[in-house]
C-alpha atoms as a PDB file:
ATOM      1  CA  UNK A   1      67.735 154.432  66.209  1.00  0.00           C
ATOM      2  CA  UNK A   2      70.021 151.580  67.868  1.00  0.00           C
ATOM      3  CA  UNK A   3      70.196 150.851  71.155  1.00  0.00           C
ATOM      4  CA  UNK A   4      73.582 150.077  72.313  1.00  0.00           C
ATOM      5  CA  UNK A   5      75.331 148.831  75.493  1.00  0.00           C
ATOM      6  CA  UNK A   6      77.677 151.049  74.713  1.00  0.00           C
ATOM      7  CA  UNK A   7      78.188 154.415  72.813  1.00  0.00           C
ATOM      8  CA  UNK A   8      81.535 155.143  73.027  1.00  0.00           C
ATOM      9  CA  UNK A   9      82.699 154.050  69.535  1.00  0.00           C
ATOM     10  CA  UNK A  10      79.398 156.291  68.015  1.00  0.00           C
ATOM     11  CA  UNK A  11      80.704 159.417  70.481  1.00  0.00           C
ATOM     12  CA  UNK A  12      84.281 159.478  68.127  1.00  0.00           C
ATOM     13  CA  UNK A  13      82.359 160.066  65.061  1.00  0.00           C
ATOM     14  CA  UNK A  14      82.873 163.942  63.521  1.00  0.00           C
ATOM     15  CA  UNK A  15      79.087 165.972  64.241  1.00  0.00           C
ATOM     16  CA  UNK A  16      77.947 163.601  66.836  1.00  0.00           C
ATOM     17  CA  UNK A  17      76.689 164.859  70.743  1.00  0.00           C
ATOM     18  CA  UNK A  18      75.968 162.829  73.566  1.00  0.00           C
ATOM     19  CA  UNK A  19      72.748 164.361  75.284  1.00  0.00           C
ATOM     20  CA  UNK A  20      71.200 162.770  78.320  1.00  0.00           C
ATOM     21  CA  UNK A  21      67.406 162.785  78.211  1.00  0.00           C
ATOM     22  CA  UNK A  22      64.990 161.240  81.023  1.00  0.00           C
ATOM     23  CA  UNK A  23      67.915 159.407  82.424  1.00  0.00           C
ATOM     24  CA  UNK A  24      68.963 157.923  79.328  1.00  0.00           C
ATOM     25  CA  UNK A  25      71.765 158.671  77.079  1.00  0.00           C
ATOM     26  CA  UNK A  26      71.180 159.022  73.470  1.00  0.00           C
ATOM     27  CA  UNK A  27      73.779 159.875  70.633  1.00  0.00           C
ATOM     28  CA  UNK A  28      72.188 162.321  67.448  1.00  0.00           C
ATOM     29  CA  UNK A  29      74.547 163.375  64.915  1.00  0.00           C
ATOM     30  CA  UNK A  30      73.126 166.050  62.577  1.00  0.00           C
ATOM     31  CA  UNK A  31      75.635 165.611  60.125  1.00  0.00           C
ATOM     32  CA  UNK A  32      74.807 162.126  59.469  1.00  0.00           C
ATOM     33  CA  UNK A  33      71.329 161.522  60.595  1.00  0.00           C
ATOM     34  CA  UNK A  34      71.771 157.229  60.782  1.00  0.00           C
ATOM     35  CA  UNK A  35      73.956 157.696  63.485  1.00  0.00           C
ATOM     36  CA  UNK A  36      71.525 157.891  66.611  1.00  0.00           C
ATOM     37  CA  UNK A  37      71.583 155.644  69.415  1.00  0.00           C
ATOM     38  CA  UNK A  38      70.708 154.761  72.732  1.00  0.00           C
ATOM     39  CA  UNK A  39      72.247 153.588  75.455  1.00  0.00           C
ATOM     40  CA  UNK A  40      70.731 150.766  77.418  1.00  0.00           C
END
């Protein structure tokens, strides 16, 4: 998992969610599993 300033590039990408978890936001993409990140 990266952690990214900013996710808004990795949000664009086809399968991918933003979810917000314990104040943070992470991106998971089941489709393509090396795509998870976090913000901050």
């Amino acid at each position: 998992m990266k952690v990214r300033a900013s996710l808004k590039a990795l949000k664009k990408l086809p399968g991918s969610q933003v979810v917000k978890r314990k104040g943070r936001i992470y991106v998971i993409n089941k489709q393509n599993p090396r795509f998870k990140a976090r913000q901050g």
